[in-house]
C-alpha atoms as a PDB file:
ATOM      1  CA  UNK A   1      25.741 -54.804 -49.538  1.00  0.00           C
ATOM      2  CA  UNK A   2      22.753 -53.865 -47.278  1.00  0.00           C
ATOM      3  CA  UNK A   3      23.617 -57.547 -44.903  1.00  0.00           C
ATOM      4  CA  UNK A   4      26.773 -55.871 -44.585  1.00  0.00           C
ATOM      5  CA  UNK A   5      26.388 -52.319 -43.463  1.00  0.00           C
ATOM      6  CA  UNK A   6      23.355 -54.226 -41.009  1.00  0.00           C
ATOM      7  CA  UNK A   7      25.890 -56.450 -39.378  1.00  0.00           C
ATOM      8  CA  UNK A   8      28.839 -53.560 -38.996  1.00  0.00           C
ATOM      9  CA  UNK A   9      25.731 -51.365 -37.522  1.00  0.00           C
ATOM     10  CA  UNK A  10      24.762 -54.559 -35.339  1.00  0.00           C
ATOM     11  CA  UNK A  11      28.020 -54.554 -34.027  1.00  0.00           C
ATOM     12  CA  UNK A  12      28.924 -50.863 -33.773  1.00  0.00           C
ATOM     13  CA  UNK A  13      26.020 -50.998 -31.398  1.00  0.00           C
ATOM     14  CA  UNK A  14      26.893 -53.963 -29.268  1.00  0.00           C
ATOM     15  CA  UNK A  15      30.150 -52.537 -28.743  1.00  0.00           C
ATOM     16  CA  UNK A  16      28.819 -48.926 -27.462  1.00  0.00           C
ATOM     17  CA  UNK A  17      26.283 -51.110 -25.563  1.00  0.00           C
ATOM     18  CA  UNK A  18      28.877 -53.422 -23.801  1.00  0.00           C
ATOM     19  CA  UNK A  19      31.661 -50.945 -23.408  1.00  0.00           C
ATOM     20  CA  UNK A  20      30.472 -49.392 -20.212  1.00  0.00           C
ATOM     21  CA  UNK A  21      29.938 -52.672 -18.558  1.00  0.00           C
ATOM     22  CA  UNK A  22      33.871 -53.937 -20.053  1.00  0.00           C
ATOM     23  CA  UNK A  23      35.169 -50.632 -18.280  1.00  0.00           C
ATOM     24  CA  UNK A  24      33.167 -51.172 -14.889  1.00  0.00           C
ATOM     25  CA  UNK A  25      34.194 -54.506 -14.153  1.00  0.00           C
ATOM     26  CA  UNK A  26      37.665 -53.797 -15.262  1.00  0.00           C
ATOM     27  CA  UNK A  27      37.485 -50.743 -12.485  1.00  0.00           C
ATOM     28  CA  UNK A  28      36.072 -53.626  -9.764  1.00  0.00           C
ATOM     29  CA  UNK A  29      38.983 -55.883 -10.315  1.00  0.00           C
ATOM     30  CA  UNK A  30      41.952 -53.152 -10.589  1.00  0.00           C
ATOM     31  CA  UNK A  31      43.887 -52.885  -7.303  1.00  0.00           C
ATOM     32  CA  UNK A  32      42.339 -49.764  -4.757  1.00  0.00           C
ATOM     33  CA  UNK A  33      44.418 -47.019  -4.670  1.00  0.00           C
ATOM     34  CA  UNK A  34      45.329 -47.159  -1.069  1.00  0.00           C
ATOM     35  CA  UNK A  35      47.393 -49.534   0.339  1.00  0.00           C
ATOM     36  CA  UNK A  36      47.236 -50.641   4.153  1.00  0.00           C
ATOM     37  CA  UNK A  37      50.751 -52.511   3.686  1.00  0.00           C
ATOM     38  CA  UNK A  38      53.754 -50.960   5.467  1.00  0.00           C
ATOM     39  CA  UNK A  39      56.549 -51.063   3.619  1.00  0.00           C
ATOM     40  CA  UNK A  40      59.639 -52.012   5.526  1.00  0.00           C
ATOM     41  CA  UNK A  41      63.030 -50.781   4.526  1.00  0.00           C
ATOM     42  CA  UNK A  42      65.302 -53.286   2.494  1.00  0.00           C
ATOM     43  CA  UNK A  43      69.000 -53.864   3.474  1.00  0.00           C
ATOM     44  CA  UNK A  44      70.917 -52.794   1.323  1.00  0.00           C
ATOM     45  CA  UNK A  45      74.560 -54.807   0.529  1.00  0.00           C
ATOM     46  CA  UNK A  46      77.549 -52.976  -1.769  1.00  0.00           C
ATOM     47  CA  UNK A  47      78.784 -54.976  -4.195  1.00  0.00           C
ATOM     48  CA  UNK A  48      82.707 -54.249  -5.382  1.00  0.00           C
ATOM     49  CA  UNK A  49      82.287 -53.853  -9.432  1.00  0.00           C
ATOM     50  CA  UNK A  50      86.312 -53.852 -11.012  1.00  0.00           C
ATOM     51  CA  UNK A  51      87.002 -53.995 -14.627  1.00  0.00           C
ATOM     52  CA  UNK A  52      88.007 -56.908 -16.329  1.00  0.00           C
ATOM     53  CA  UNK A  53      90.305 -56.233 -19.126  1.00  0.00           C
ATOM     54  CA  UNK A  54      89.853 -57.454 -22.945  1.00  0.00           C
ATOM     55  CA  UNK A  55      92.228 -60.251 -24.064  1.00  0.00           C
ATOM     56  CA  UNK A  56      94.891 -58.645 -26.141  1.00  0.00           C
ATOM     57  CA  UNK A  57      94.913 -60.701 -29.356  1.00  0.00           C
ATOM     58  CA  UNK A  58      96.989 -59.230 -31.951  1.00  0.00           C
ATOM     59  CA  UNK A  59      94.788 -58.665 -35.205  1.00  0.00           C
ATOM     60  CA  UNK A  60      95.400 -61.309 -38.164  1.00  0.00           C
ATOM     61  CA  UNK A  61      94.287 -61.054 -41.476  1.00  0.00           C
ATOM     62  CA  UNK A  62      94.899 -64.741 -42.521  1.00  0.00           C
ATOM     63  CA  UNK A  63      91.856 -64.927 -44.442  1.00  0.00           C
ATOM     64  CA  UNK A  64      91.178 -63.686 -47.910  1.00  0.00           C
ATOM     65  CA  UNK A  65      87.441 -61.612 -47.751  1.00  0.00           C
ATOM     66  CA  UNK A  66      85.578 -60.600 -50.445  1.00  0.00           C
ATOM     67  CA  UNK A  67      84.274 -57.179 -49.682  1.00  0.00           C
ATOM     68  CA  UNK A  68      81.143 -56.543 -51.198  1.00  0.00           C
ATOM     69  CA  UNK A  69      80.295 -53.183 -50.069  1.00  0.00           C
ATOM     70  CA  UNK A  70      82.308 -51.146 -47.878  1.00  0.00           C
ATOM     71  CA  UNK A  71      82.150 -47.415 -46.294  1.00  0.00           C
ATOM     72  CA  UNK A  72      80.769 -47.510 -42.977  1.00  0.00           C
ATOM     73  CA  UNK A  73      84.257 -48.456 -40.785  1.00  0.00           C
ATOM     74  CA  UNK A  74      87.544 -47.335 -41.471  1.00  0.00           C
ATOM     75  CA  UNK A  75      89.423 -50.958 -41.735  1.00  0.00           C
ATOM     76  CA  UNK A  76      92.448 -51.634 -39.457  1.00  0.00           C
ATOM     77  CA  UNK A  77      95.879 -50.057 -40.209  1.00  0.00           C
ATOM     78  CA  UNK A  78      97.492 -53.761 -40.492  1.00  0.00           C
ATOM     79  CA  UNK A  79      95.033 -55.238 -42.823  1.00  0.00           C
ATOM     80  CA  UNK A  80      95.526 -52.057 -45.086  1.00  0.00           C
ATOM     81  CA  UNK A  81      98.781 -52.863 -45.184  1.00  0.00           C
ATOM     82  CA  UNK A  82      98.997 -56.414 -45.288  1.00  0.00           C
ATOM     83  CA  UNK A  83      96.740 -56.014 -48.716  1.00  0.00           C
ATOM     84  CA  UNK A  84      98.914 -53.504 -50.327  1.00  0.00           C
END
């Protein structure tokens, strides 16, 4: 019990130890806040967007499905009536 708590304490204290140099040479390799680059304005090009239509297939209900649990869609009028 007491080689435990020693090592946790042994490490508590090399992390408070090494933190401030972690966070300093993490500062020296970040990127400096100003910036000597001139940015240059991009051209920009439209671009015609048109809607593309859905293929109209009718609905089929060819197959036999076992609903196992149902409530969260409202089925389609053929199928209802296809099954009845």
């Amino acid at each position: 019990m007491r080689k435990s708590i020693t090592v946790f304490a042994a490490l508590l204290a090399t992390s408070l130890a090494a933190t401030p140099f972690v966070v300093g040479a993490t500062n020296a390799l970040a990127t400096p806040d100003t910036s000597d680059v001139v940015a240059m304005p991009a051209r920009v090009t439209p671009i015609e967007v048109a809607a593309v239509p859905a293929p109209s297939v009718p609905e089929t209900c060819t197959r036999k499905v076992r609903v196992v649990y149902s409530g969260y869609g409202a089925p389609s009028a053929t199928c209802t009536l296809a099954a009845r």
